[in-house]
Every structure is written in structure tokens, then in C-alpha cells.
C-alpha atoms as a PDB file:
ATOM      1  CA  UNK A   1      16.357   4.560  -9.855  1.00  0.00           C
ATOM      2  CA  UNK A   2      14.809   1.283  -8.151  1.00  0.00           C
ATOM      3  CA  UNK A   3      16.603   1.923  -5.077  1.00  0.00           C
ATOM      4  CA  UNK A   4      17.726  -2.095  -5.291  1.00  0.00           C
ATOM      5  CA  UNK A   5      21.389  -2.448  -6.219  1.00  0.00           C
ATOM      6  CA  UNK A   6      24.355  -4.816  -5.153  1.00  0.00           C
ATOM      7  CA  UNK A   7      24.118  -2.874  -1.196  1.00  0.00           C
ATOM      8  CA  UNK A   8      20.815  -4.196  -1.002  1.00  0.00           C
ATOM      9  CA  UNK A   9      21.083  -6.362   2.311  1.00  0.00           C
ATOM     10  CA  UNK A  10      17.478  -8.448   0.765  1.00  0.00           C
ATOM     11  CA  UNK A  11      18.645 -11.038  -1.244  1.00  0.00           C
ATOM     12  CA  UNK A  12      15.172 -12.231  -2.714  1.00  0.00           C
ATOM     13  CA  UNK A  13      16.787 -14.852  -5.062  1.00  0.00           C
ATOM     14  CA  UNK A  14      15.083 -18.236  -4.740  1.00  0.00           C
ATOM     15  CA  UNK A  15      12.593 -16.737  -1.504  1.00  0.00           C
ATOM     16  CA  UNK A  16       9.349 -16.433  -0.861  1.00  0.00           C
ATOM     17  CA  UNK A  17       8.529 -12.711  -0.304  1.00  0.00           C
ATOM     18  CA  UNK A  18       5.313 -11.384   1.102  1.00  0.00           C
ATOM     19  CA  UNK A  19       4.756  -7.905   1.111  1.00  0.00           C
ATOM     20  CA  UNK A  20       2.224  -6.091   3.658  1.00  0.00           C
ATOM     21  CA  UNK A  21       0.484  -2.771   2.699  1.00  0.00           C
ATOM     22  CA  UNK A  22      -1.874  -0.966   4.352  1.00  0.00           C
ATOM     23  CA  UNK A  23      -3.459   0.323   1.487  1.00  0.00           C
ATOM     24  CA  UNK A  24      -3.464  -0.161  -2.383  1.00  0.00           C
ATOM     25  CA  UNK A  25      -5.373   2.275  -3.491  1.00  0.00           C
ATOM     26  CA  UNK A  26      -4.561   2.666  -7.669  1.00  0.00           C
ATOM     27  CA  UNK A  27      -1.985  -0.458  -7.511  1.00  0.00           C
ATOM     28  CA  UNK A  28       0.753   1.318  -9.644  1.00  0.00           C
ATOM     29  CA  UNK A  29       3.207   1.411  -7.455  1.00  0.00           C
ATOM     30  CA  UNK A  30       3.134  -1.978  -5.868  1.00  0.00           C
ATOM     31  CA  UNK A  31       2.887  -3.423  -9.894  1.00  0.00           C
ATOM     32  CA  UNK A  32       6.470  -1.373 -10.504  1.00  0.00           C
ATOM     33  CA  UNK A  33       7.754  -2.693  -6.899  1.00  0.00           C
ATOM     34  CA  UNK A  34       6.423  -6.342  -7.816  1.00  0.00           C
ATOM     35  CA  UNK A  35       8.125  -5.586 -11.419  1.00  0.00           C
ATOM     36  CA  UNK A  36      11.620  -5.040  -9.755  1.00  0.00           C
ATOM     37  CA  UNK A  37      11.647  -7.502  -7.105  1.00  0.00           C
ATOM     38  CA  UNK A  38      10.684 -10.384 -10.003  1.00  0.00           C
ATOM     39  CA  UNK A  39      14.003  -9.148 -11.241  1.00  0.00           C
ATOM     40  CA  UNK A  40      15.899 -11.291  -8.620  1.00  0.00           C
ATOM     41  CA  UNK A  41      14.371 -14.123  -9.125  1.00  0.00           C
ATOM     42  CA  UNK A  42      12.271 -14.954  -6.350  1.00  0.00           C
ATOM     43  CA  UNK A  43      10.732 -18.255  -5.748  1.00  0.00           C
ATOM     44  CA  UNK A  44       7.391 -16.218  -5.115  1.00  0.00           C
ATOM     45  CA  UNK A  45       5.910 -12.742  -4.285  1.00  0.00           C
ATOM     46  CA  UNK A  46       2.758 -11.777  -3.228  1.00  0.00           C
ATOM     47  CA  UNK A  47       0.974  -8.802  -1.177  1.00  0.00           C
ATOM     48  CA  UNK A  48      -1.029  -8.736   1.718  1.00  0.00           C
ATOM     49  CA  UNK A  49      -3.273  -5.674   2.248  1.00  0.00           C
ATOM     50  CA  UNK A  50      -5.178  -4.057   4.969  1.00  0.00           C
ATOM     51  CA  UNK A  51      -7.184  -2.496   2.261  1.00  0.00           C
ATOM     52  CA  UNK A  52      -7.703  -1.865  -0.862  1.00  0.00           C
ATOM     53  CA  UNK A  53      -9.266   1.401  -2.471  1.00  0.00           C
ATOM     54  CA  UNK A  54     -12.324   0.628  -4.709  1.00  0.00           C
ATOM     55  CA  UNK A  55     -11.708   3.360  -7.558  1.00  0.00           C
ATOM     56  CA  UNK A  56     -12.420   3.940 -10.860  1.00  0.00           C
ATOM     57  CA  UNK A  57      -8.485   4.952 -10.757  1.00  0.00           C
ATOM     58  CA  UNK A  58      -7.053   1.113 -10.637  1.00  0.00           C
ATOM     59  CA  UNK A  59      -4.113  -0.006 -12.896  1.00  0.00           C
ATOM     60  CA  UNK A  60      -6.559  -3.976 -12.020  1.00  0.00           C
ATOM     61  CA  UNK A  61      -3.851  -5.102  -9.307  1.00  0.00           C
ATOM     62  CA  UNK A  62      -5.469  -6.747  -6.928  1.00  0.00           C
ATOM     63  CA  UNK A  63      -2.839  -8.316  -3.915  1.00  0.00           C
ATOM     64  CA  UNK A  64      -3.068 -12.185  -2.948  1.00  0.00           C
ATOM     65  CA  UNK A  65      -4.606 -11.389   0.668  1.00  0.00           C
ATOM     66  CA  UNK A  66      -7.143  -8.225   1.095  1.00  0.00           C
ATOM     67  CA  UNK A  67      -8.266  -7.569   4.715  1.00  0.00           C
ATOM     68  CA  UNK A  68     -10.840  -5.118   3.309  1.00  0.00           C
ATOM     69  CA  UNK A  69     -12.068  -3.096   0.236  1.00  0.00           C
ATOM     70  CA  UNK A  70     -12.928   0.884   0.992  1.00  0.00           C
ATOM     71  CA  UNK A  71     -14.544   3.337  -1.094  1.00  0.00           C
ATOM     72  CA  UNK A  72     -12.680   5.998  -3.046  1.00  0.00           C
ATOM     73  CA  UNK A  73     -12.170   8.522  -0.120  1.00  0.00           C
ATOM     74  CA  UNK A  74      -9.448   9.415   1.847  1.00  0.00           C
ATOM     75  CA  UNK A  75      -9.401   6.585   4.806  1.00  0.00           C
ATOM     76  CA  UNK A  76      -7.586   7.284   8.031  1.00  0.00           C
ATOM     77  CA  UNK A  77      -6.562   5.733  10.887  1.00  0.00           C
ATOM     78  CA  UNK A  78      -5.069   2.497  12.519  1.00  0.00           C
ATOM     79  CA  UNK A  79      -1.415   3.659  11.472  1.00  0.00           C
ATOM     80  CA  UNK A  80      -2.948   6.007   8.454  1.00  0.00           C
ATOM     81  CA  UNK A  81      -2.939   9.707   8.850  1.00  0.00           C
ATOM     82  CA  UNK A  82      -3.609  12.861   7.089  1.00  0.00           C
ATOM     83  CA  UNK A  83      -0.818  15.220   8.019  1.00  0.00           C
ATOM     84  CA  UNK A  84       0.277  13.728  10.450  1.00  0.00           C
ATOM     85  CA  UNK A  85      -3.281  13.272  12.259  1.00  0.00           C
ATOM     86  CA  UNK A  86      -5.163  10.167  13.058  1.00  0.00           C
ATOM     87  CA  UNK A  87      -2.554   8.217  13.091  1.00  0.00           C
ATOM     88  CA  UNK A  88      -3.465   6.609  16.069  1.00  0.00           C
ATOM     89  CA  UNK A  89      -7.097   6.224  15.592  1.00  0.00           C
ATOM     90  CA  UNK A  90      -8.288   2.748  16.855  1.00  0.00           C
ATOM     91  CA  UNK A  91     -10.459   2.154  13.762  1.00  0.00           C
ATOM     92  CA  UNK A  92     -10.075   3.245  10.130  1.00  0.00           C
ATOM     93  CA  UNK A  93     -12.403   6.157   9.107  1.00  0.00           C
ATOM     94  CA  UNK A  94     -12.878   8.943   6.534  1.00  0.00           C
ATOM     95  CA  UNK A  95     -12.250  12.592   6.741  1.00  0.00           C
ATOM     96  CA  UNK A  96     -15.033  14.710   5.185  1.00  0.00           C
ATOM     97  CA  UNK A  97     -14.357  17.940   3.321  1.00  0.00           C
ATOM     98  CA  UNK A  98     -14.267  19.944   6.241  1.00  0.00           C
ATOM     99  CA  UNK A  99     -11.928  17.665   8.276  1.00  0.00           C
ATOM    100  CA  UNK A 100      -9.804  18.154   5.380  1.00  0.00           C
ATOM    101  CA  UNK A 101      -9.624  21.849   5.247  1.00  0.00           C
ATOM    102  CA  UNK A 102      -9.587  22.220   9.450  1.00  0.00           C
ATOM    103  CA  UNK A 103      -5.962  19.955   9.267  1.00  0.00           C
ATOM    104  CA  UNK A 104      -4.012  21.412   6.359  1.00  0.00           C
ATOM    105  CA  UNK A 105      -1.194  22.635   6.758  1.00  0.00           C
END
């Protein structure tokens, strides 16, 4: 289920819709939410993201607006987190193998 039906409050019909991500990293989702929103017939949609994941893993989608590409690692910080860490980092960094393993849960 799309989660969009008639109790939807959005309607996108004849609107310009932006959509802001902090991160694409493989684009699959965002291509099946840009799918169903094109189903209402907006005037336009595009995507603005913080970043987006250079990876080897990408469907191709590339948003209209890209603050910054990353590498292929798990990036954290500035509103990203890993379990619930980092969140509130004032930058956007990457957690090493060991970071990883000190924070699982």
C-alpha cells in the first residue's frame, strides 16, 4: 500500500511539489515515491538533497538539487544517526568499523 488514498490531506493535483531528503543513497525509494505522487497529477515534482550516496548500488536517480555527493559509507550526523547516535553532530561524518560495533544495540 502507497499510504496515499482519498484521507490524504496533500492534494498535489496541479502543484508544484518539492521534496527534501537528507540522503539518497540507492534512489529506489524516492523513484517509487516520485512514481505515486505523478499519479495525482502534479504540475511538477522534484527533490532536493543534502546528499547523495556515490554507490555502485544506484537505481541512476539523481534529484534536481544535490547539496553534496558522499562516498558509499555510512554518513552521520547533522540530523543523521546510527541508533539513535549522532544525531546531533554539527557536521556530517562517517562511523568506522569499530564505531559501528561500540553502538549496536
Amino acid at each position: 500500500s502507497s499510504g496515499i488514498n482519498a484521507e490524504w490531506p496533500l492534494r498535489p493535483g496541479g502543484k508544484d511539489i518539492l521534496i527534501v531528503e537528507d540522503i539518497i543513497d540507492t534512489g529506489r525509494t524516492m523513484t517509487k515515491a516520485l512514481k505515486l505522487l505523478k499519479e495525482y497529477s502534479p504540475n511538477t515534482v522534484q527533490c532536493a538533497s543534502l546528499l547523495l550516496k556515490r554507490t555502485d548500488k544506484s537505481c541512476g536517480y539523481v534529484p534536481e538539487f544535490i547539496g553534496f555527493s558522499c562516498p558509499d559509507e555510512f554518513v552521520l550526523g547533522y540530523g543523521l544517526d546510527y541508533n539513535e547516535f549522532f544525531r546531533d553532530l554539527p557536521h556530517i561524518g562517517i562511523i568506522n568499523e569499530e564505531g559501528i560495533k561500540h553502538f549496536a544495540v
